[in-house]
Protein backbone atom coordinates (compact mmCIF):
# COMPACT_ATOMS: atom_id res chain seq x y z
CA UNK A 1 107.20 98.21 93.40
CA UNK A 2 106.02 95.72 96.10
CA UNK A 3 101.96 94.54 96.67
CA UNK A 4 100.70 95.84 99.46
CA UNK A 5 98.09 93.54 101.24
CA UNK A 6 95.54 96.09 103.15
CA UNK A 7 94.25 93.38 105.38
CA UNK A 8 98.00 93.51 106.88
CA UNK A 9 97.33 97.78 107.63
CA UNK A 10 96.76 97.71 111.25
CA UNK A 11 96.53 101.82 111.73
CA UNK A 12 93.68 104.27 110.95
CA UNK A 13 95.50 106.02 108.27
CA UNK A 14 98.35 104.97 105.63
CA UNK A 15 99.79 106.30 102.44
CA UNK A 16 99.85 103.74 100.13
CA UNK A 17 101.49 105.44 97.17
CA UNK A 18 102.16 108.84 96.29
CA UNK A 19 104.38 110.59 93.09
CA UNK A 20 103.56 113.50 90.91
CA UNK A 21 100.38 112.12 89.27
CA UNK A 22 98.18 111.16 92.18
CA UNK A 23 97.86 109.51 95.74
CA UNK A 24 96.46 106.34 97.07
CA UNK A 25 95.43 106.29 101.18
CA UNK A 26 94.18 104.00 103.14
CA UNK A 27 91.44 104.75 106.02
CA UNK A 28 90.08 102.76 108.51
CA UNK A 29 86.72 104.80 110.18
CA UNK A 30 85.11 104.12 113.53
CA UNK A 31 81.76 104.63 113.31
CA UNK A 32 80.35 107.92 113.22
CA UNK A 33 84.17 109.13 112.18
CA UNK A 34 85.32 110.08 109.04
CA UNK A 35 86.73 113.06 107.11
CA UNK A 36 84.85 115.70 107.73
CA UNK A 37 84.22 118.58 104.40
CA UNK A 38 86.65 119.22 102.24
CA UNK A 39 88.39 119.69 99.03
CA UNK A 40 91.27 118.74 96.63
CA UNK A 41 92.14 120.02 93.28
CA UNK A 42 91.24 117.17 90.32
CA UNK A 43 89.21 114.23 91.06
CA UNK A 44 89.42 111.40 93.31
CA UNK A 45 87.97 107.76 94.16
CA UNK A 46 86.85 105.84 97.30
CA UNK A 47 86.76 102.18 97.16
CA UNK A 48 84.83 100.56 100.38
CA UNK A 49 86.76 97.94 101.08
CA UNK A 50 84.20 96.33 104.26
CA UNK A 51 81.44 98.21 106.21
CA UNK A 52 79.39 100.93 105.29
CA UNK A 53 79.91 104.84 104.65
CA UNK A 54 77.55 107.82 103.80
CA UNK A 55 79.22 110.33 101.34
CA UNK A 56 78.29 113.66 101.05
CA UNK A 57 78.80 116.79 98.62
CA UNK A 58 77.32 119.88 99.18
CA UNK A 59 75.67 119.98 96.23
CA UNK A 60 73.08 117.74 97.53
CA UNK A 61 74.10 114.46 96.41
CA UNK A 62 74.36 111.71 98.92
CA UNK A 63 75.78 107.62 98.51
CA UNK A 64 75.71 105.11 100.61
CA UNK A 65 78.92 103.23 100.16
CA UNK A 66 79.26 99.38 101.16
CA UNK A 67 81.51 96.91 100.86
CA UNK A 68 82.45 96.36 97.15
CA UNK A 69 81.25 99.83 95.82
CA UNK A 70 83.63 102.52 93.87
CA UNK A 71 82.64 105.58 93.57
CA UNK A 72 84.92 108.37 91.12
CA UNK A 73 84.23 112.08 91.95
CA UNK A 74 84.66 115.46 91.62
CA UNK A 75 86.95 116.19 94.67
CA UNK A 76 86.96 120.32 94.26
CA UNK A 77 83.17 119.75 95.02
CA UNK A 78 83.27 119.94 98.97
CA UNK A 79 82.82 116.55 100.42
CA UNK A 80 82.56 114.20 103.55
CA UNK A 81 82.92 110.27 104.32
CA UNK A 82 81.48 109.31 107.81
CA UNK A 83 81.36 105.66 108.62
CA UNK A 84 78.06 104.08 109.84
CA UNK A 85 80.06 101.00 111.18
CA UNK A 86 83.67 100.72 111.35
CA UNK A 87 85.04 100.76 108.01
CA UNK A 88 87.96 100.27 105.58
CA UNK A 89 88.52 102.38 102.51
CA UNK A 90 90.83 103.20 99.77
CA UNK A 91 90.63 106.73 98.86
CA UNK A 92 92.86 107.49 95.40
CA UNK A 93 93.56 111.28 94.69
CA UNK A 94 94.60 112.69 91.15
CA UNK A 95 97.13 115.65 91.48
């Protein structure tokens, strides 16, 4: 195992980790960009690591994410992230 600094990342999109129990990703969102609905089988997390993003599950619930806020989920319920400003994020998925 090594640390990984994430102010070092300097592309949109990196694994961080990944094995047989779950996945760690790092995202870096323009504003108005983002993942747009989707899935994945467990649950999952999203750390906002600066800037702002609006979450969304079609369920009807809606977060606004900034800097410093965690949020675990239900990642089978369909989902979004979309950045408001450019943002960083650490998105952890359980397999």
């Amino acid at each position: 195992m090594n640390p990984i600094n994430v102010n070092r990342i300097d592309t949109n999109r990196e694994f961080l980790v990944e094995n047989e129990k779950y996945k760690t990703l790092f995202f870096k969102f323009e504003e108005n960009k983002g993942l747009p609905n989707h899935t994945h089988n467990g649950y999952a997390s999203i750390l906002v690591l600066d800037g702002v993003v609006d979450m969304k599950f079609t369920t009807g619930e809606e977060y606004e994410l900034k800097a410093g806020d965690y949020l675990p989920f239900d990642a089978s319920v369909e989902h979004n992230v979309i950045a408001r400003i450019t943002s960083k994020v650490l998105v952890t998925i359980i397999k």
